[in-house]
Protein backbone atom coordinates (compact mmCIF):
# COMPACT_ATOMS: atom_id res chain seq x y z
CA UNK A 1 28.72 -49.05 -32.87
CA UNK A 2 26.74 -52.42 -34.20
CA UNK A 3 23.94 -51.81 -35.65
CA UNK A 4 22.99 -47.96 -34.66
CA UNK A 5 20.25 -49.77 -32.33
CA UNK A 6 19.71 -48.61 -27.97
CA UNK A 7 18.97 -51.36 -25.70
CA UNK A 8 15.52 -51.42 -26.30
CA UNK A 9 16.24 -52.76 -29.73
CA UNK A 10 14.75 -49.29 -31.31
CA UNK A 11 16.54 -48.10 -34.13
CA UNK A 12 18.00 -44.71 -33.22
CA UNK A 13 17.05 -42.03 -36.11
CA UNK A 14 20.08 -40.01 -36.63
CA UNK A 15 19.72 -36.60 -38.36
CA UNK A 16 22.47 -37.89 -41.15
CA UNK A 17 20.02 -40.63 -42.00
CA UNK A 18 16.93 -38.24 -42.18
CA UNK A 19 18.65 -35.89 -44.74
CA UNK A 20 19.39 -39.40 -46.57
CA UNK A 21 15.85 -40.70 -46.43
CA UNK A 22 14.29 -37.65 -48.24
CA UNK A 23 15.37 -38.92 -51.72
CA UNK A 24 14.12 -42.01 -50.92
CA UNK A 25 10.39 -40.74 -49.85
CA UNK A 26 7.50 -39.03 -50.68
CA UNK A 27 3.98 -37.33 -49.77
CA UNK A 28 3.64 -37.64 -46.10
CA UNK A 29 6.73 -39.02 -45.39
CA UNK A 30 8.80 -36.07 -47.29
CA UNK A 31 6.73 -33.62 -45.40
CA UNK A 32 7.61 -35.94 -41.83
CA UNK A 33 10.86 -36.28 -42.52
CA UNK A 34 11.18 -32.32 -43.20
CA UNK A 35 9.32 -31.43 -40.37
CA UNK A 36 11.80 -33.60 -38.40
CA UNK A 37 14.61 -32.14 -38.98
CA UNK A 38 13.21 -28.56 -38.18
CA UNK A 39 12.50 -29.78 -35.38
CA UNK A 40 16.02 -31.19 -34.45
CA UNK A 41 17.81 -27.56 -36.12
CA UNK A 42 15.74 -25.64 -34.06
CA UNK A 43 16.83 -27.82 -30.89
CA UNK A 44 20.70 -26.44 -32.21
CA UNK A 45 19.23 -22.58 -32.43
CA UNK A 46 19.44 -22.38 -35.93
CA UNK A 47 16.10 -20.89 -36.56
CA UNK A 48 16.34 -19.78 -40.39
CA UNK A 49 17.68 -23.30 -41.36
CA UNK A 50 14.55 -24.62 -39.15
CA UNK A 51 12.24 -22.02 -40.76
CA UNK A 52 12.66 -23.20 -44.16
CA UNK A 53 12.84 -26.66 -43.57
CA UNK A 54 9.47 -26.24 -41.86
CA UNK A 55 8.08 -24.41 -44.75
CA UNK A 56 9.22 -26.99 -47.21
CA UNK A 57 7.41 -29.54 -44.72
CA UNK A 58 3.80 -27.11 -44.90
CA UNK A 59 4.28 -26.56 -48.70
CA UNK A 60 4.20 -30.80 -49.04
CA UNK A 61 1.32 -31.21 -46.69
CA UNK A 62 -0.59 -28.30 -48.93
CA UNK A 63 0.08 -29.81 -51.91
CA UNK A 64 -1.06 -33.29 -50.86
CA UNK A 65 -4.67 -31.45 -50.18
CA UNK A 66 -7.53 -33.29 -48.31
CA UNK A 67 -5.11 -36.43 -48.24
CA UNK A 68 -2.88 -34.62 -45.67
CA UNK A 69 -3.19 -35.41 -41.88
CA UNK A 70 -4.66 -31.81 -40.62
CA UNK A 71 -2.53 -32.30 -37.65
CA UNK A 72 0.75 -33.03 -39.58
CA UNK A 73 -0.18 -29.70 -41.18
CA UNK A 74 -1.09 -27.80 -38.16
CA UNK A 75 2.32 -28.91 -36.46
CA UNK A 76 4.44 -27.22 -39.54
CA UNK A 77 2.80 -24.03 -39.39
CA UNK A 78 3.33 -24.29 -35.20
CA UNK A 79 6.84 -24.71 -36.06
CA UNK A 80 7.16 -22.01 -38.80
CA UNK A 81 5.67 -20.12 -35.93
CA UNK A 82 8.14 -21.05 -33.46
CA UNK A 83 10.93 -20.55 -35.56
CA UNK A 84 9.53 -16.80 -36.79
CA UNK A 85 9.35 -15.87 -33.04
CA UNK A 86 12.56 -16.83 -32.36
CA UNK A 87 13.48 -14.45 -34.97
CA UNK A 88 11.89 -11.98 -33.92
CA UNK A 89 9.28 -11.87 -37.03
CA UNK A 90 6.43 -11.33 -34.33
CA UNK A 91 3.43 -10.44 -36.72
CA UNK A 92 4.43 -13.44 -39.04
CA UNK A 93 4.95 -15.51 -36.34
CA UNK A 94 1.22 -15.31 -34.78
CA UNK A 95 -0.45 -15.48 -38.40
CA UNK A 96 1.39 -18.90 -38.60
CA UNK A 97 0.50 -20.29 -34.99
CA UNK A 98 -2.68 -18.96 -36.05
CA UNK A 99 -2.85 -21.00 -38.77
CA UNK A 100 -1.76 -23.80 -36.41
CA UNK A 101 -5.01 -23.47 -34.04
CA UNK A 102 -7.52 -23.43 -36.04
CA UNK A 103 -6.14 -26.65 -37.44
CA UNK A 104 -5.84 -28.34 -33.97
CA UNK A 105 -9.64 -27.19 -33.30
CA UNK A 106 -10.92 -28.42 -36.45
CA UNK A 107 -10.17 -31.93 -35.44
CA UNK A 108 -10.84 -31.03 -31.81
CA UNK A 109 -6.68 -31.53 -31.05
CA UNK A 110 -6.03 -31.41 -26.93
CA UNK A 111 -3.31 -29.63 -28.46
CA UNK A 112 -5.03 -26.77 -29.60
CA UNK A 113 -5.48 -25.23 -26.17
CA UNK A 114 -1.88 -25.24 -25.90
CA UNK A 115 -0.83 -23.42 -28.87
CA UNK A 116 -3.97 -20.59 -28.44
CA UNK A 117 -1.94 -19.93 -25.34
CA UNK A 118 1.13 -19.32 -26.68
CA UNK A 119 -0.53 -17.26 -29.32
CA UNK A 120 -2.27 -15.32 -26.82
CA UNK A 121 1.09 -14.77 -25.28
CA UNK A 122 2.87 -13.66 -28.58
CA UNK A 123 0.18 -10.95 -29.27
CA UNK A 124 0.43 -10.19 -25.86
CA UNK A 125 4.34 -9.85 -26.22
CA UNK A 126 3.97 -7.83 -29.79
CA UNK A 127 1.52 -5.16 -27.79
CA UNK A 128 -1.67 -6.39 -29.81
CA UNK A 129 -3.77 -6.06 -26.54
CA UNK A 130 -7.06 -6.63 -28.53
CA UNK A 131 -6.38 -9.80 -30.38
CA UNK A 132 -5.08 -10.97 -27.05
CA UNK A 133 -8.55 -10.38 -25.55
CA UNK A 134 -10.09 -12.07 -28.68
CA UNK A 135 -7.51 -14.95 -28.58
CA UNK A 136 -7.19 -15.61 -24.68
CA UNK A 137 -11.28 -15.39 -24.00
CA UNK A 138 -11.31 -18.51 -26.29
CA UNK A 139 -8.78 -20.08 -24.07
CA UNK A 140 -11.21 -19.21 -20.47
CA UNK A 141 -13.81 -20.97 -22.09
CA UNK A 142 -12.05 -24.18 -23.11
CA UNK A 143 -9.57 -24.37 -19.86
CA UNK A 144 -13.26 -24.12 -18.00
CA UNK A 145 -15.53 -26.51 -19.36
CA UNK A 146 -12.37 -29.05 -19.51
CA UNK A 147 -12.02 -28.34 -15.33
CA UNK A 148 -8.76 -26.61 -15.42
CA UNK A 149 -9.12 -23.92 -12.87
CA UNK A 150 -5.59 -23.36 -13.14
CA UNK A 151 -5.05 -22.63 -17.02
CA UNK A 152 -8.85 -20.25 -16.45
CA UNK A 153 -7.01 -18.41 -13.87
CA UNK A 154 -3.94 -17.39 -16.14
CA UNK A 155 -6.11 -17.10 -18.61
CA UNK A 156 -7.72 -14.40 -17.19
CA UNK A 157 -4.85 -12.78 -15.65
CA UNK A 158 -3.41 -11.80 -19.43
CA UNK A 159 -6.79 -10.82 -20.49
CA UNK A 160 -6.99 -8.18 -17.29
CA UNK A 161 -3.37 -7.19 -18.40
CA UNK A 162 -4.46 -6.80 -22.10
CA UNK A 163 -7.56 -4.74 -21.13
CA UNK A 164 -5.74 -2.71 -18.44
CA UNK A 165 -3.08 -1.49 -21.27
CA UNK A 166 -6.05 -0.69 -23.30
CA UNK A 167 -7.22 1.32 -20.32
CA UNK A 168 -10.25 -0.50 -20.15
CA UNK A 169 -9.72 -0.09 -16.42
CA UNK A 170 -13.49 -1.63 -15.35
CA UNK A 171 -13.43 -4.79 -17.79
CA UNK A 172 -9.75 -5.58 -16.57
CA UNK A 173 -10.90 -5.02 -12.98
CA UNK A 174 -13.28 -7.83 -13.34
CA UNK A 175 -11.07 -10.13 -15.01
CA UNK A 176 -8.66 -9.97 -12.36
CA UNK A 177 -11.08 -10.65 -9.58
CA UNK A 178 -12.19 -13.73 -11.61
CA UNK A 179 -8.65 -14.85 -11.86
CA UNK A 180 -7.90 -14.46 -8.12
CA UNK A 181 -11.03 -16.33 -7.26
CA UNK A 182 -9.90 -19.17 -9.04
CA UNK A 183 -6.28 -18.96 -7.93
CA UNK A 184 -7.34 -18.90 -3.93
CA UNK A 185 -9.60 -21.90 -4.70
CA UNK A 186 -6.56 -23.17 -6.18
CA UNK A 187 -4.44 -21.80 -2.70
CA UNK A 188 -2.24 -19.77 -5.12
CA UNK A 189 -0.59 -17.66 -2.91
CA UNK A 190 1.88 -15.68 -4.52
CA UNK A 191 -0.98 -15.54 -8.12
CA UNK A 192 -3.35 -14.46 -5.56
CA UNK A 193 -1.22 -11.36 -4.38
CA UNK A 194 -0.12 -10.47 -8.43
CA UNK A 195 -3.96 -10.15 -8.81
CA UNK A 196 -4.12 -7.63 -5.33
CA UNK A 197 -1.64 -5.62 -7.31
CA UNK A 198 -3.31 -5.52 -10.24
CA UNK A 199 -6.67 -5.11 -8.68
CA UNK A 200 -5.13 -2.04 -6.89
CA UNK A 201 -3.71 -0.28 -9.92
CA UNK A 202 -7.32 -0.63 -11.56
CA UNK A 203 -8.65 1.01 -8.58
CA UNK A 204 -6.88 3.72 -8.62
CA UNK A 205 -7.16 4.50 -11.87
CA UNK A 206 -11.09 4.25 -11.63
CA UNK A 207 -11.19 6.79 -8.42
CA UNK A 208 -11.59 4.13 -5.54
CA UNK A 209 -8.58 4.98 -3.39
CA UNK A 210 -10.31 2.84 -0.32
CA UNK A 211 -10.19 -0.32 -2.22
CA UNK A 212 -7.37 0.47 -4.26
CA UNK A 213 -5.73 0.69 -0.55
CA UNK A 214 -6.58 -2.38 0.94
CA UNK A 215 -5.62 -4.71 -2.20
CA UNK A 216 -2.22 -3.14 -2.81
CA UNK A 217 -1.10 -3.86 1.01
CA UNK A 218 -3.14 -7.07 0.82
CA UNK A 219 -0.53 -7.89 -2.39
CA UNK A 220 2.41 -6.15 0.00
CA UNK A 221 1.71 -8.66 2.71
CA UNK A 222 2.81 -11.39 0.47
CA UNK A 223 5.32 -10.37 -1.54
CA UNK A 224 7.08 -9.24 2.51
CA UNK A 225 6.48 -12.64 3.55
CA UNK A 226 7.39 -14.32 0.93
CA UNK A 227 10.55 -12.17 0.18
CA UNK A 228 9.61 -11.45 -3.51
CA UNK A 229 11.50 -8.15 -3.52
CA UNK A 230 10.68 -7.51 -7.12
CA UNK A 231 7.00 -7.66 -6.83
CA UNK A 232 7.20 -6.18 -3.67
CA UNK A 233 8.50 -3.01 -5.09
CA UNK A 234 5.63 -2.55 -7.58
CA UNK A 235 3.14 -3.47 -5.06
CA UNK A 236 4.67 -0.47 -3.18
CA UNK A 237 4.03 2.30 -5.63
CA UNK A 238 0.60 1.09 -6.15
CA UNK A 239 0.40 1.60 -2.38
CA UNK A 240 1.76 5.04 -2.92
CA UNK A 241 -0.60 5.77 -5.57
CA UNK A 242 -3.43 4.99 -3.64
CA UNK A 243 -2.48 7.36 -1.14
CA UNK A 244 -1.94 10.03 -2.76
CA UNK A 245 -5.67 9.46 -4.22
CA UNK A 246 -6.72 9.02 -0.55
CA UNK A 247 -5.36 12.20 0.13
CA UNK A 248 -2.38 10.89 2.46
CA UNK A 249 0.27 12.89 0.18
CA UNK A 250 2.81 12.62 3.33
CA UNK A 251 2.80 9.00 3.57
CA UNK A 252 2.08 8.87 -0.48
CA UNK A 253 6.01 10.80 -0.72
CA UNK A 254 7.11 8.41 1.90
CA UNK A 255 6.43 5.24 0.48
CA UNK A 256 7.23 6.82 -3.07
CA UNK A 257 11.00 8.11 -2.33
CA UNK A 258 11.34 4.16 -0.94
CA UNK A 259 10.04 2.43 -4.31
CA UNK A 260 12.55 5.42 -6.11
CA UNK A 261 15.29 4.25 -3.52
CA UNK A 262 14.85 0.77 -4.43
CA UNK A 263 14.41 0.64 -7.97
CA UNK A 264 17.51 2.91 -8.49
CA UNK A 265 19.87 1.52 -6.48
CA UNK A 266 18.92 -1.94 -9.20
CA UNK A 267 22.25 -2.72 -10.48
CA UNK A 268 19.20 -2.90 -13.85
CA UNK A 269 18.07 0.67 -14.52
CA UNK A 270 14.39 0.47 -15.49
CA UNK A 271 14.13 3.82 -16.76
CA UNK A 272 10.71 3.55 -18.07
CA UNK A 273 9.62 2.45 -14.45
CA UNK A 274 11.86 5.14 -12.95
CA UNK A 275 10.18 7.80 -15.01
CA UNK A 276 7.05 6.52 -13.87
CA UNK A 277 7.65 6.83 -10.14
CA UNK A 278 8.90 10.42 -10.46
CA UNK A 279 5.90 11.78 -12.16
CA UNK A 280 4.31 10.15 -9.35
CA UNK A 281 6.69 12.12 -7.00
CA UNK A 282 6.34 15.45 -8.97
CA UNK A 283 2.27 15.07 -8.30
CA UNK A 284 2.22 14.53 -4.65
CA UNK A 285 4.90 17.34 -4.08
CA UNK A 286 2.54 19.51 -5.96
CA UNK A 287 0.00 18.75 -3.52
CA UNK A 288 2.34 19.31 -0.68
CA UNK A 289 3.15 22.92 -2.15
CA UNK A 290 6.55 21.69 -2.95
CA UNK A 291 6.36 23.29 -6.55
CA UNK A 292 10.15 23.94 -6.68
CA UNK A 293 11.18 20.03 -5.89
CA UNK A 294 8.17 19.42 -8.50
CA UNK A 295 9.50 21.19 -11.30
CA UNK A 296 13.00 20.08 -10.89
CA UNK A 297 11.35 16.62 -11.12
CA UNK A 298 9.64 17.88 -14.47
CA UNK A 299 12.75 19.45 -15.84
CA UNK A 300 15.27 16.13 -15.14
CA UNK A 301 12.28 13.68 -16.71
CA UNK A 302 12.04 15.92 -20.29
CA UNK A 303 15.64 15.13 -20.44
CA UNK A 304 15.88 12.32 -20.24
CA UNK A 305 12.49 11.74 -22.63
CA UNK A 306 14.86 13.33 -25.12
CA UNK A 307 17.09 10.41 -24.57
CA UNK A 308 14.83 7.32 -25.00
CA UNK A 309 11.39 8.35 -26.60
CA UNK A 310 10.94 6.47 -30.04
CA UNK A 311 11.69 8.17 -33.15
């Protein structure tokens, strides 16, 4: 080693020397140097160590007051975000990236955009369906009036997800035919067909079993052709959902007992998914004046509800 310098005659900043420099500096460059090395622990997976060192970074930027660079700021609490999702502190982790946003938008950061996302995604992820909405419908707006067509469309996509959980069935309906516009002007394929399947379930669940028919073997189509057995399954029992609300109970059981087939012979057991199915089964039976099959359906499913409901 000479003189710790790469070809390019930069000096290279090793993470001994930045735990040696703090001594030696203050202010801004205490709360850099800090912010540094979370950065560099985090890189290792050592997210408490990166937490605090994060929070010692914020806590120097706060106390420096209107002389702090809002962006040096805005990137600690990012990281304290980060670093609290990591851990699995999911409610503490969006307050900080929070934090972090409306930072980045006060000085009108690119950056800003970024991190909203990944906030939207976090609430998303944490089941906070609303503040997703709220969160994400910033994002549509920014993503179009900057010309991104691309970052609209996913927007969109976890807003009609948000509002569908919510069961607001009629406002996620729309989002998702916004999204798919924009992802078959992008030529989108496969984000095209996720919206068809989507589209479908929203459908159904609002009573239209024509159209909830033709976009979940529109989103079938692709998922064959394109060999995306996963998706392809789902887009199955929306198929068989729509039949069954169409009437066609014979070809609902059908296509049903396939997506069942499928999904448990998954070396992964999806039991929430598999539970889902069934009571799908148990209804079309019904219909098919199969009571006994449908209550032996019934009678397996509160068993295993025993097993895996919350307590």
């Amino acid at each position: 080693m000479a003189d710790e310098e790469d070809n390019s005659g930069e000096e290279i900043i090793t993470e001994e020397m930045l735990w040696e420099r703090i001594p030696e500096v203050d202010g801004v460059e205490r709360a850099n140097t800090y912010y540094e090395l979370s950065a560099r622990i985090y890189a290792r997976g050592q997210y408490d160590e990166a937490l605090a060192l994060a929070e010692t970074a914020r806590d120097i930027y706060s106390e420096l007051g209107s002389t702090a660079p809002t962006e040096g700021l805005a990137q600690a609490y990012s990281a304290i975000g980060y670093n609290l999702n990591q851990l699995k502190r999911m409610p503490e982790a969006a307050s900080a990236m929070s934090k972090a946003v409306e930072l980045l938008r006060e000085t009108k950061s690119p950056l800003a955009i970024e991190l909203a996302c990944t906030l939207g995604e976090w609430w998303y992820g944490s089941r906070e369906y609303e503040k997703t909405v709220e969160c994400m419908s910033d994002c549509v707006q920014e993503h179009l009036i900057d010309g991104n067509d691309s970052g609209a469309a996913n927007d969109l996509h976890l807003i009609g997800c948000a509002q569908r959980e919510l069961g607001q069935y009629q406002n996620a309906l729309d989002s998702f035919k916004q999204a798919r516009t924009l992802f078959k002007k992008l030529k989108e394929v496969i984000n095209v067909a996720r919206c068809d399947q989507k589209i479908a379930h929203c459908l159904t669940a609002l009573g239209d079993a024509e159209g909830a028919l033709i976009a979940a073997q529109k989103s079938l189509d692709v998922f064959v052709t394109a060999h995306d057995h996963r998706r392809e399954t789902y887009s199955l029992f929306e198929l068989g959902k729509a039949q069954s609300l169409a009437g066609k109970d014979e070809e609902a059981l059908m296509t049903l007992e396939k997506v069942l087939e499928i999904v448990t012979e998954s070396e992964f057991k999806d039991f929430e998914f598999i539970m889902e199915i069934e009571r799908k089964l148990s209804v079309v039976l019904k219909n098919l004046g199969k009571a006994e099959e449908a209550e032996e359906i019934e009678r397996r499913l509160n068993s295993v509800s025993d097993v895996i409901k919350e307590d």
